[in-house]
PDB file of N, CA and C in Angstrom:
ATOM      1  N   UNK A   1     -13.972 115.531  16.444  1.00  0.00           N
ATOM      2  CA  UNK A   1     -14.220 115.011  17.779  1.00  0.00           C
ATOM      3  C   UNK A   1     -15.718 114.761  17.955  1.00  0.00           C
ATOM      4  N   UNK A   2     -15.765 113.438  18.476  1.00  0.00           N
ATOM      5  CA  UNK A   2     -17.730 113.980  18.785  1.00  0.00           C
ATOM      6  C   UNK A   2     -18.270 114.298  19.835  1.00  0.00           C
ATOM      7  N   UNK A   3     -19.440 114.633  19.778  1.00  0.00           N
ATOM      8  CA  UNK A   3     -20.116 115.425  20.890  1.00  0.00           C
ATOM      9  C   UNK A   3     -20.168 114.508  21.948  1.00  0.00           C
ATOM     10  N   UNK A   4     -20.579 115.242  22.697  1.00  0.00           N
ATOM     11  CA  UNK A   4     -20.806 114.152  24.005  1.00  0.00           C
ATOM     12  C   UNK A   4     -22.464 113.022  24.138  1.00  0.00           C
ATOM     13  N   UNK A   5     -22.993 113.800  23.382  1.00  0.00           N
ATOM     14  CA  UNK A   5     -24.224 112.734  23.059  1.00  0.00           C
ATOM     15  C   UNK A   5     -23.765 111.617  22.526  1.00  0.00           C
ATOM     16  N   UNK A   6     -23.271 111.950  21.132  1.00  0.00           N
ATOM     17  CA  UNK A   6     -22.316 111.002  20.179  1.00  0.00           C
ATOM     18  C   UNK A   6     -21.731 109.938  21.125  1.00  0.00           C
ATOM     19  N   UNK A   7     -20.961 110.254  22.004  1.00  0.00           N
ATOM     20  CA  UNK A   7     -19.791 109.498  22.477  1.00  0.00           C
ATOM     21  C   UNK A   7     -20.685 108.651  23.770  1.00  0.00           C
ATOM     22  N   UNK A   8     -21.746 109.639  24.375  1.00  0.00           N
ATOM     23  CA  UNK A   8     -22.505 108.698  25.258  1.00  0.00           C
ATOM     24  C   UNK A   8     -23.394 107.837  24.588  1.00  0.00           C
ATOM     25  N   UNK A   9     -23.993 108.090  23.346  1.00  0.00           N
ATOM     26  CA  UNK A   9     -25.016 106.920  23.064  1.00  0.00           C
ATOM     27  C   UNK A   9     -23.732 105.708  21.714  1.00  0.00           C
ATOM     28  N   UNK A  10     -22.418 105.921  21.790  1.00  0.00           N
ATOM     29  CA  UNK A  10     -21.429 104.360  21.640  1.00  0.00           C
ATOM     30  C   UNK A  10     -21.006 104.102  22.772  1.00  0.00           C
ATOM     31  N   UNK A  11     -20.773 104.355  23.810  1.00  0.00           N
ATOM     32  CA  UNK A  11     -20.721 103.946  25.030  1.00  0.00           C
ATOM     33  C   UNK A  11     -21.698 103.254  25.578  1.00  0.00           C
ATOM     34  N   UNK A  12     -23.204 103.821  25.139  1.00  0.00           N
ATOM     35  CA  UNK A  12     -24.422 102.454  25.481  1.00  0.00           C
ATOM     36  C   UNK A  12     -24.563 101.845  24.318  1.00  0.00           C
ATOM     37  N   UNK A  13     -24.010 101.449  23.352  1.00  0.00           N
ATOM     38  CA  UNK A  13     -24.237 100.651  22.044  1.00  0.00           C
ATOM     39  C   UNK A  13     -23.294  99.405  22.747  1.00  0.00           C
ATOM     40  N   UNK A  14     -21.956 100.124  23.393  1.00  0.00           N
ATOM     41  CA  UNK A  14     -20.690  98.997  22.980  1.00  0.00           C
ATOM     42  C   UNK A  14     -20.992  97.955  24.281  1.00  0.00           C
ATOM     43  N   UNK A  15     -21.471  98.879  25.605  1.00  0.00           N
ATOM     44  CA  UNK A  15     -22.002  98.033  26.764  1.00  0.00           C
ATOM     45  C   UNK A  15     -23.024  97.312  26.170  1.00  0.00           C
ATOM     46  N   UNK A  16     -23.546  97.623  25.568  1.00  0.00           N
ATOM     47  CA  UNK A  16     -25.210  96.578  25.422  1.00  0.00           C
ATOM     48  C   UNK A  16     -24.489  95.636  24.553  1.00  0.00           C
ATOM     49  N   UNK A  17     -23.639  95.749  23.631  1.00  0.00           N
ATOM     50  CA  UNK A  17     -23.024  94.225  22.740  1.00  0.00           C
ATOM     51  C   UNK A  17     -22.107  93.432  24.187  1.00  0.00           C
ATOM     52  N   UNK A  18     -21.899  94.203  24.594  1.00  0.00           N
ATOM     53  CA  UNK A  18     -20.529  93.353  25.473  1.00  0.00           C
ATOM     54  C   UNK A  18     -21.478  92.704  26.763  1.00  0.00           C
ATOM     55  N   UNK A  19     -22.154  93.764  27.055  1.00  0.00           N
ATOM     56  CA  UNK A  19     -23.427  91.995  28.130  1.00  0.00           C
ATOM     57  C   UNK A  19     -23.953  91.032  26.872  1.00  0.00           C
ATOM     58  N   UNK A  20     -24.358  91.215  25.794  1.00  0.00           N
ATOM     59  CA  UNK A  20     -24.738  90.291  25.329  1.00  0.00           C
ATOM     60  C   UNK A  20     -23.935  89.137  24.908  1.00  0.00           C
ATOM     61  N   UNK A  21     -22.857  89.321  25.073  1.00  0.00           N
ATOM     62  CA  UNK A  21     -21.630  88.674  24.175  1.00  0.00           C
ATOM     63  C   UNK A  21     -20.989  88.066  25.830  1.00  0.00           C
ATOM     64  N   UNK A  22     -21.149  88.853  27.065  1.00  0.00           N
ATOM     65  CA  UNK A  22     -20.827  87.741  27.629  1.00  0.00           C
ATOM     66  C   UNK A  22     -21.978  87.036  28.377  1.00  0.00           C
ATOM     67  N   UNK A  23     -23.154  87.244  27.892  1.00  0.00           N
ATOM     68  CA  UNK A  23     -24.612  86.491  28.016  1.00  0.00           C
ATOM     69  C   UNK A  23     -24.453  85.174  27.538  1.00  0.00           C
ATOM     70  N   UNK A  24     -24.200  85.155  26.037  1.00  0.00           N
ATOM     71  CA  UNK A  24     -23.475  84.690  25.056  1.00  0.00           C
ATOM     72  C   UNK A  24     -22.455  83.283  25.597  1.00  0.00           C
ATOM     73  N   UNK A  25     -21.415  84.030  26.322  1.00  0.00           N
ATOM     74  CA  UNK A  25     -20.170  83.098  26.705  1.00  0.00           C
ATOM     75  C   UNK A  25     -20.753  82.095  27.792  1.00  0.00           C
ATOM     76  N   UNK A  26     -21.427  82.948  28.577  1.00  0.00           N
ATOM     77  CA  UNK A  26     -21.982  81.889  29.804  1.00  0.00           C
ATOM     78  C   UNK A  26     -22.824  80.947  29.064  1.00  0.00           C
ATOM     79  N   UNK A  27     -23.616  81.111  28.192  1.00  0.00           N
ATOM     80  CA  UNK A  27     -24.598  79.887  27.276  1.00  0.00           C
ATOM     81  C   UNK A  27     -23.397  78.788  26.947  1.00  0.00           C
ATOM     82  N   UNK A  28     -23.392  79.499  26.184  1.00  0.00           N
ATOM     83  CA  UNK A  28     -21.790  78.491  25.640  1.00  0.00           C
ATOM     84  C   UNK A  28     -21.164  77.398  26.197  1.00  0.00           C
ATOM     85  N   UNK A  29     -20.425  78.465  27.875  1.00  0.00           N
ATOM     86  CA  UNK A  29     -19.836  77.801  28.126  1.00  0.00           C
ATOM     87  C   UNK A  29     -20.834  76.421  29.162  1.00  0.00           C
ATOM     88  N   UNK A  30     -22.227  76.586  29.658  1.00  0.00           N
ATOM     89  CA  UNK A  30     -23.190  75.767  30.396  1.00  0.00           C
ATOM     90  C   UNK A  30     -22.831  74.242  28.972  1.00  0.00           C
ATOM     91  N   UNK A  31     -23.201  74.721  28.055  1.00  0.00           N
ATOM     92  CA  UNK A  31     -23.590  73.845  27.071  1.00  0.00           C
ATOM     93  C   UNK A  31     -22.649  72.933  26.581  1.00  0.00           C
ATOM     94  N   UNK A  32     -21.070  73.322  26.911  1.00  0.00           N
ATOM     95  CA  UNK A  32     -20.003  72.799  27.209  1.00  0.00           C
ATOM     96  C   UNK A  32     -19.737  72.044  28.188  1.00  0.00           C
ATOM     97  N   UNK A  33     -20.289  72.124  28.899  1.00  0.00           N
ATOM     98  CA  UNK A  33     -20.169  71.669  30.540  1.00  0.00           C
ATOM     99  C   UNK A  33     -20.813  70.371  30.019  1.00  0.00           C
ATOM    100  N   UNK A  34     -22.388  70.622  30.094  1.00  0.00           N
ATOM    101  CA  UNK A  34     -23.009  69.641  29.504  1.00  0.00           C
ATOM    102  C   UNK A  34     -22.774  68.512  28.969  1.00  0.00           C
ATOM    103  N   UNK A  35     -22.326  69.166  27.912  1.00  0.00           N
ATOM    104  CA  UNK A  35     -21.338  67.439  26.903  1.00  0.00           C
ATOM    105  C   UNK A  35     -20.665  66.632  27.172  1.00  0.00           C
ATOM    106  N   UNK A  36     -19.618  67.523  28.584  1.00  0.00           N
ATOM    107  CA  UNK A  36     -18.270  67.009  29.186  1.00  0.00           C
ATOM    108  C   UNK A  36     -18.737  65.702  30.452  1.00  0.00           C
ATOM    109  N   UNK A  37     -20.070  66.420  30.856  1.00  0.00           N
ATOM    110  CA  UNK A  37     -20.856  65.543  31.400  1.00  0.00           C
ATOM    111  C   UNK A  37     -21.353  64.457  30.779  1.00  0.00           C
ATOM    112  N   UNK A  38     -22.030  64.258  29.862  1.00  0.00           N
ATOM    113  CA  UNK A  38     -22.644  63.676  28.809  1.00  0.00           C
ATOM    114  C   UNK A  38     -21.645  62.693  28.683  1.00  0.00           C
ATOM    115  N   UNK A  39     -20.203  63.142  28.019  1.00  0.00           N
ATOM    116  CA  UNK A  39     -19.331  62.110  27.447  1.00  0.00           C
ATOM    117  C   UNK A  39     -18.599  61.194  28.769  1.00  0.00           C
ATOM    118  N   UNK A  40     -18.224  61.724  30.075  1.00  0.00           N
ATOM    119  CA  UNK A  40     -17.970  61.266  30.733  1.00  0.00           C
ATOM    120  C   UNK A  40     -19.073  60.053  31.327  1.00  0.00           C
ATOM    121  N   UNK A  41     -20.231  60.194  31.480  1.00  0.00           N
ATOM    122  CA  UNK A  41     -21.542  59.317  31.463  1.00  0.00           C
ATOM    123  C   UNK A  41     -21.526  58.513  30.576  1.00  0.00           C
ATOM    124  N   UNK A  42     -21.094  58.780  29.343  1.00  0.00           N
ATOM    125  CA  UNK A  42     -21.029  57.660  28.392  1.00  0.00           C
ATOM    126  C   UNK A  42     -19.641  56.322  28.563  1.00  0.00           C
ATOM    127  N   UNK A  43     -18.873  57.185  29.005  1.00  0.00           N
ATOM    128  CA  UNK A  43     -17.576  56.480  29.184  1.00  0.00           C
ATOM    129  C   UNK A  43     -17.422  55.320  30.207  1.00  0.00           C
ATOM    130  N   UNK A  44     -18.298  55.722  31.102  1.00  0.00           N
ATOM    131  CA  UNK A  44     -18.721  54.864  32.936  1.00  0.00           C
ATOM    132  C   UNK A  44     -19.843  53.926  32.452  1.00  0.00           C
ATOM    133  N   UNK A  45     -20.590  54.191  31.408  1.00  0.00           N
ATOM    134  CA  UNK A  45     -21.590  53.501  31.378  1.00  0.00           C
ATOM    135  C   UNK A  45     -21.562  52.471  30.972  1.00  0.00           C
ATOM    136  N   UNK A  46     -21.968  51.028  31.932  1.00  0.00           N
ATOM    137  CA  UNK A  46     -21.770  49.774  31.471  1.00  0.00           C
ATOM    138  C   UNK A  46     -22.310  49.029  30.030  1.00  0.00           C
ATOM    139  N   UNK A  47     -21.374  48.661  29.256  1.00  0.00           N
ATOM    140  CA  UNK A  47     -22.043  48.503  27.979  1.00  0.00           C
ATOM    141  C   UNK A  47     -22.920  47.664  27.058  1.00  0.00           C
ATOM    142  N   UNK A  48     -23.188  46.539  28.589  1.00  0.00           N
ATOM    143  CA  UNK A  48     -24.190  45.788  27.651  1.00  0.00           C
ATOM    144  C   UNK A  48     -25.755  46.633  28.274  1.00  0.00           C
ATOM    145  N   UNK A  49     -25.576  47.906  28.841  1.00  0.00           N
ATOM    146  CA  UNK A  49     -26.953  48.644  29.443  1.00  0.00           C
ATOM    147  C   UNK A  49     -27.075  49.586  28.081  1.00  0.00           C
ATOM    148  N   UNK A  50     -28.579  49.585  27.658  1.00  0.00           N
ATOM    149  CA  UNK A  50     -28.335  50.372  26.510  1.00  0.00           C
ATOM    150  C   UNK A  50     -28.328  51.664  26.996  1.00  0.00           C
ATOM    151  N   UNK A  51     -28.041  52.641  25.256  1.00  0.00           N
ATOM    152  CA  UNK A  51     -28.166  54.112  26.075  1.00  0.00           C
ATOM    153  C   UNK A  51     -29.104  54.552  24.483  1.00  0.00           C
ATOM    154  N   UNK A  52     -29.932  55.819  25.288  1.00  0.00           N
ATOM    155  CA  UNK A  52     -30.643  56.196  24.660  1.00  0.00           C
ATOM    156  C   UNK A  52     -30.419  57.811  23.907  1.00  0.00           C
ATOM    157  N   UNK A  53     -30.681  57.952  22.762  1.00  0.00           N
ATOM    158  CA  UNK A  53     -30.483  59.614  22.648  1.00  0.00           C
ATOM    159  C   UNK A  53     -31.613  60.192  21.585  1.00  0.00           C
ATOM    160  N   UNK A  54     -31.733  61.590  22.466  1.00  0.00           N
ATOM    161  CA  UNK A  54     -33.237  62.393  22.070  1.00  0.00           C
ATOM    162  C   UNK A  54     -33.236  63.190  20.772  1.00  0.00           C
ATOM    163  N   UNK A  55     -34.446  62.498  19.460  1.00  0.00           N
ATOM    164  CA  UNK A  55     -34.380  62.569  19.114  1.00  0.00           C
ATOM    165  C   UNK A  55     -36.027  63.207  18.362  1.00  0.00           C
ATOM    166  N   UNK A  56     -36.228  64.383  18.608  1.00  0.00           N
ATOM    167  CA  UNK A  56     -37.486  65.301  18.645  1.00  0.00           C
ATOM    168  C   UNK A  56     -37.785  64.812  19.946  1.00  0.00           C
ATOM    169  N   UNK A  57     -39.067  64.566  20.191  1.00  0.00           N
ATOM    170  CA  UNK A  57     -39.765  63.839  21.492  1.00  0.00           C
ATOM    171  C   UNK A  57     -39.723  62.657  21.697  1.00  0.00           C
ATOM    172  N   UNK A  58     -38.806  61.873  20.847  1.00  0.00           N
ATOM    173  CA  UNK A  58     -38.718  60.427  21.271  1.00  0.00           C
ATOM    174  C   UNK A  58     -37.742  59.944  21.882  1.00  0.00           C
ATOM    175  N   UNK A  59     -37.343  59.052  22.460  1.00  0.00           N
ATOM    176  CA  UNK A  59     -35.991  58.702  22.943  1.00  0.00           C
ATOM    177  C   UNK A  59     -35.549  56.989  22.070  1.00  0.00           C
ATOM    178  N   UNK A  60     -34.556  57.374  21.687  1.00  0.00           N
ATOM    179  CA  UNK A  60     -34.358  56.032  20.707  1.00  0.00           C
ATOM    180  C   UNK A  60     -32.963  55.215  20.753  1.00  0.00           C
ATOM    181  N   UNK A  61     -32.969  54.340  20.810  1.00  0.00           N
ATOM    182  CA  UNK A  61     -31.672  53.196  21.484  1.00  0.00           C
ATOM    183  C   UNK A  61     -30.682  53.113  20.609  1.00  0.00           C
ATOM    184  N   UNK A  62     -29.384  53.466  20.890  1.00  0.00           N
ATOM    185  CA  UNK A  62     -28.468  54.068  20.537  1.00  0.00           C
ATOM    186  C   UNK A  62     -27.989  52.455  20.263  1.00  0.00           C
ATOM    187  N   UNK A  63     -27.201  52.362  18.608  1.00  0.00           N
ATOM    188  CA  UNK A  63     -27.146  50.879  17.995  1.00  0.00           C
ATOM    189  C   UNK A  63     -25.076  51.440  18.152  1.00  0.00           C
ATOM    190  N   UNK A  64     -24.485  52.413  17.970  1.00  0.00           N
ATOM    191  CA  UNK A  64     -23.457  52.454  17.830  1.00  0.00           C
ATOM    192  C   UNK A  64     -22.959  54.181  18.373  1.00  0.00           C
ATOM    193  N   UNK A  65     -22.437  53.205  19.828  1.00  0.00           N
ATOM    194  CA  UNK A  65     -21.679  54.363  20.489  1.00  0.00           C
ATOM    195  C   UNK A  65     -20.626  55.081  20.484  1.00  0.00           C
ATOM    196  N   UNK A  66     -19.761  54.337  19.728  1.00  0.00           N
ATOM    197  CA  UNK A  66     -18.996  55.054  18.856  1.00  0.00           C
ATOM    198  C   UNK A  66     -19.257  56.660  17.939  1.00  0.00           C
ATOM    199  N   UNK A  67     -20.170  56.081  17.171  1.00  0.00           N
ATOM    200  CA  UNK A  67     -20.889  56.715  16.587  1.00  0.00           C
ATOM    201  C   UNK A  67     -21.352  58.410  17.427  1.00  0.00           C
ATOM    202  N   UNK A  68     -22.163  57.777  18.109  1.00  0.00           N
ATOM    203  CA  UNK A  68     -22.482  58.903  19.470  1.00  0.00           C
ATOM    204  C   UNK A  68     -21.415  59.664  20.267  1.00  0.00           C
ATOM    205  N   UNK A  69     -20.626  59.008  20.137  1.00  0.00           N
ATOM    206  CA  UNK A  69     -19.578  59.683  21.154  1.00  0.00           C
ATOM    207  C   UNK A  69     -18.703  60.712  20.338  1.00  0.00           C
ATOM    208  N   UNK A  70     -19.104  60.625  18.845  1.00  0.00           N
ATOM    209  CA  UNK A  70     -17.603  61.234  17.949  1.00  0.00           C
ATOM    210  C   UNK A  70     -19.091  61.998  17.924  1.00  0.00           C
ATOM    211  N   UNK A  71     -20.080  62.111  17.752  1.00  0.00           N
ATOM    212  CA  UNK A  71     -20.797  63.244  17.636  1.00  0.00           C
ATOM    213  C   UNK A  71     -20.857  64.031  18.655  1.00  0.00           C
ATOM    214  N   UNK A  72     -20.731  63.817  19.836  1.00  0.00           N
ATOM    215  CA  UNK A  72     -21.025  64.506  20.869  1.00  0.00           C
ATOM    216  C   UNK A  72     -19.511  65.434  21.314  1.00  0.00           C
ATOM    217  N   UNK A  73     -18.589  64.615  20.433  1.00  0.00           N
ATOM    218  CA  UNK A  73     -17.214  65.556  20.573  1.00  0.00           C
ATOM    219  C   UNK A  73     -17.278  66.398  19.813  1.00  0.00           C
ATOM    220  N   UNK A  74     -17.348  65.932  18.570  1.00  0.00           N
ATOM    221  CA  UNK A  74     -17.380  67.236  17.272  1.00  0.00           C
ATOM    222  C   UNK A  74     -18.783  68.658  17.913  1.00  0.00           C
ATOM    223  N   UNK A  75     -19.621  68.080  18.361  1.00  0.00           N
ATOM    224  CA  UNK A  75     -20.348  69.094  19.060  1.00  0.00           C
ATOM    225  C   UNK A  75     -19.688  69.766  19.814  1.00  0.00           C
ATOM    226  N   UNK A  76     -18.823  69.637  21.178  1.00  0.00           N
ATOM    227  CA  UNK A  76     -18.585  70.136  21.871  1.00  0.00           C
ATOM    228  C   UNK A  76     -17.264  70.946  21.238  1.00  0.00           C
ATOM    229  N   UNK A  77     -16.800  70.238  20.293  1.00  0.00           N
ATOM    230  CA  UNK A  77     -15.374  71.076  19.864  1.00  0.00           C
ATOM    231  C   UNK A  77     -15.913  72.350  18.973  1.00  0.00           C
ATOM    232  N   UNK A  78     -17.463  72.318  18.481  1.00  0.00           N
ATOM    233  CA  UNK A  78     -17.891  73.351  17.643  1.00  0.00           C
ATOM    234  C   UNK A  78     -17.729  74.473  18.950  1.00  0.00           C
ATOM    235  N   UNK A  79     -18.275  73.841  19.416  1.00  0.00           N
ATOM    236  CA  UNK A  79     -18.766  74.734  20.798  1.00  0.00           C
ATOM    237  C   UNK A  79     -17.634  75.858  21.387  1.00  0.00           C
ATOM    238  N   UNK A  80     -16.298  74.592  21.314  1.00  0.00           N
ATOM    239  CA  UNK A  80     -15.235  75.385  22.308  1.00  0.00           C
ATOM    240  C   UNK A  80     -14.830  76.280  21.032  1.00  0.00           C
ATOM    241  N   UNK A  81     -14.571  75.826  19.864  1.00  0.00           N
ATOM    242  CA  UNK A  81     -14.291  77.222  18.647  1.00  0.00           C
ATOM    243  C   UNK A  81     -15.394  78.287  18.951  1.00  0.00           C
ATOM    244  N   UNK A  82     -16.646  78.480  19.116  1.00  0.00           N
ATOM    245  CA  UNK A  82     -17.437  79.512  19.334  1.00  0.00           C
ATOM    246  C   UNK A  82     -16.744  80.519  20.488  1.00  0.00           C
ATOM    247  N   UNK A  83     -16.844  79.606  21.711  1.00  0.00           N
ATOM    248  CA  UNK A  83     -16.416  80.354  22.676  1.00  0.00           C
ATOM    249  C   UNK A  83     -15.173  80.970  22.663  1.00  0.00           C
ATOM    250  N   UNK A  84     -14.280  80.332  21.971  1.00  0.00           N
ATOM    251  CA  UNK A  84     -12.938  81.131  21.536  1.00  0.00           C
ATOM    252  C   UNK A  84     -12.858  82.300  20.496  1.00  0.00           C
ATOM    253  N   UNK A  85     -14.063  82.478  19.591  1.00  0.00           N
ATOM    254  CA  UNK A  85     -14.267  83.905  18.939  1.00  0.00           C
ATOM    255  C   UNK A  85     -15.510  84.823  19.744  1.00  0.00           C
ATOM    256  N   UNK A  86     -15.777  84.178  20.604  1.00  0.00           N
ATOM    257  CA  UNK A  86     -16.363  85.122  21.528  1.00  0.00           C
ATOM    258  C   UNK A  86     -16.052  85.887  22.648  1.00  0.00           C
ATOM    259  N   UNK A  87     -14.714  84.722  23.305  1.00  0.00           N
ATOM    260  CA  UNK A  87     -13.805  85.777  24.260  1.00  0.00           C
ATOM    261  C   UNK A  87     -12.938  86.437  23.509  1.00  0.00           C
ATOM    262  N   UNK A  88     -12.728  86.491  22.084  1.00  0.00           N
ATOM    263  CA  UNK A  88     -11.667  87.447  21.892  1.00  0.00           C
ATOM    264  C   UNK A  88     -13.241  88.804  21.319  1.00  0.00           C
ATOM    265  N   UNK A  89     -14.137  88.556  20.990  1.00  0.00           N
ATOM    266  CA  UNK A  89     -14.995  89.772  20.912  1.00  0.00           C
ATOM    267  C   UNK A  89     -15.168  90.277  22.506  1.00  0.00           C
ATOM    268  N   UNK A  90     -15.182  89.477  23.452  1.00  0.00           N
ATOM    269  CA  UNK A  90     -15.681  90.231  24.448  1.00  0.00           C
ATOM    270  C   UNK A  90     -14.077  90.981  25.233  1.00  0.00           C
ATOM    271  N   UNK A  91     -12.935  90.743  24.254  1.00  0.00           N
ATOM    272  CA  UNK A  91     -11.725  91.059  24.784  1.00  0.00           C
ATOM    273  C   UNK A  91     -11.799  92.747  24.236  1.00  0.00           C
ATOM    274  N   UNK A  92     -12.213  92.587  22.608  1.00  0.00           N
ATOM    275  CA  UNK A  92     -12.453  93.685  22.012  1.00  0.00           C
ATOM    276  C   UNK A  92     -13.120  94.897  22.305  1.00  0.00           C
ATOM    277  N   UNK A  93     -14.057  94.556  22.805  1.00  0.00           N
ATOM    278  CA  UNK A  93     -15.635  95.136  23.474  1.00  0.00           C
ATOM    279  C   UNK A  93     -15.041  96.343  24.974  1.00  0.00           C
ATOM    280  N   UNK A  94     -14.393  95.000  25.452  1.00  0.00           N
ATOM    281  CA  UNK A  94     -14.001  95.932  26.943  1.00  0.00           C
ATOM    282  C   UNK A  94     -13.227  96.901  26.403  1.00  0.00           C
ATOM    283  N   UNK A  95     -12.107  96.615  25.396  1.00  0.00           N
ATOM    284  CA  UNK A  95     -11.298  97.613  25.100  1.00  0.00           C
ATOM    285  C   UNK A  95     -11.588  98.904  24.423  1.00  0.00           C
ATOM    286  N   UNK A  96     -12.804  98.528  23.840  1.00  0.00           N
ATOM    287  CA  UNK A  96     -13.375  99.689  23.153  1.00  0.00           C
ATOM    288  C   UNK A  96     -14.491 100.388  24.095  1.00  0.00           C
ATOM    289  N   UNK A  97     -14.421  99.943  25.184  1.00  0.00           N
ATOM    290  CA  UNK A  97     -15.457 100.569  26.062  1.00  0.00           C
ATOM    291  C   UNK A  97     -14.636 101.591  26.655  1.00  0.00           C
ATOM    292  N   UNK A  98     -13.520 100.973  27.292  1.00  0.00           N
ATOM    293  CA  UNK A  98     -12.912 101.374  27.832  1.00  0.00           C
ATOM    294  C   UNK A  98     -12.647 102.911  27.511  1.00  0.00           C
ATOM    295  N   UNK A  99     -12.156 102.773  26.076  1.00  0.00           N
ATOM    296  CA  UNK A  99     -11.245 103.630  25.239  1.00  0.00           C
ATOM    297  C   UNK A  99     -12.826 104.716  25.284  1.00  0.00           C
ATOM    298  N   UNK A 100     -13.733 104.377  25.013  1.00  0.00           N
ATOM    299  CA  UNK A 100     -14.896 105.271  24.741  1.00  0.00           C
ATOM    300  C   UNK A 100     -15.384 105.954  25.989  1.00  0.00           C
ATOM    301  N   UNK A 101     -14.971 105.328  27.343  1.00  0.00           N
ATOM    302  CA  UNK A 101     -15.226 106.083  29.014  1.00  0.00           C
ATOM    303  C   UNK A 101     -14.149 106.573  29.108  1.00  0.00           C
ATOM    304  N   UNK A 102     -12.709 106.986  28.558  1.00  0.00           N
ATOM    305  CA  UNK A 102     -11.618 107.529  28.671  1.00  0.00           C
ATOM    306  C   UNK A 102     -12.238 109.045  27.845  1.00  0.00           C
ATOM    307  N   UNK A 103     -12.959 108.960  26.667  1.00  0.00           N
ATOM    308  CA  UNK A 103     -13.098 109.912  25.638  1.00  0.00           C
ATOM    309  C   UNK A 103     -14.070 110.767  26.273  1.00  0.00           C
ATOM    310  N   UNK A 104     -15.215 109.601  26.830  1.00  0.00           N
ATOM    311  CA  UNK A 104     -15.904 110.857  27.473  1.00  0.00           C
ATOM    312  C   UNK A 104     -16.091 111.386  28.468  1.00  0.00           C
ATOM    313  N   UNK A 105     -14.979 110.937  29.389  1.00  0.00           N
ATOM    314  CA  UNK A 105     -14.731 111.567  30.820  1.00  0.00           C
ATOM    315  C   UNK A 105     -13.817 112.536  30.396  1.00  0.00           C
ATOM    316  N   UNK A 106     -13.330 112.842  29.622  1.00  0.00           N
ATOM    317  CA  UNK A 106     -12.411 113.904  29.123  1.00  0.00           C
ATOM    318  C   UNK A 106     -12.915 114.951  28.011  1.00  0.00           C
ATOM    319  N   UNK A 107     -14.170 115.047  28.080  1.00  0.00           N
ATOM    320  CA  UNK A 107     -14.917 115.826  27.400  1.00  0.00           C
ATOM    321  C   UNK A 107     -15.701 116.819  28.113  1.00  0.00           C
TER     322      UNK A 107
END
């Protein structure tokens, strides 16, 4: 069994991963948002108006939107796979917190 030090300092290990992890999800999910924005802007946007995309500090005129648009999906689909192994860590996290404030309220 472990001590109660033991059991209180994984109880502040497993909280400090699980804010970070849903620190984590909220990034994620902003940056998701983003794209959905992004691609919808691309979709409305009249097409003989050019469009531009940032590329270091320059901004440079986009020759094939096609092109742009399958990148900006495959981005966002990286994105939504991230966030889907991150809510099942932050599913994990609670449960093991949980299980670890059960252990040491009963100690």
């Amino acid at each position: 069994m472990q001590s109660s030090q033991d059991a209180g300092e994984s109880l502040k290990l497993v909280a400090q991963e699980l804010q970070a992890v849903m620190s984590q999800i909220q990034t994620v999910n902003s940056q998701i948002s983003e794209l959905t924005m992004t691609l919808d802007a691309l979709s409305t946007q009249d097409p003989d108006k050019p469009v531009y995309r940032a590329v270091g500090s320059l901004l440079l005129e986009v020759a094939d939107r096609n092109s742009l648009n399958s990148d900006i999906e495959a981005s966002k689909n990286s994105f939504q796979t991230h966030l889907e192994r991150l809510s099942e860590r932050e599913s994990e996290l609670r449960e093991s917190y949980e299980e670890l404030v059960k252990s040491f309220e009963s100690q």
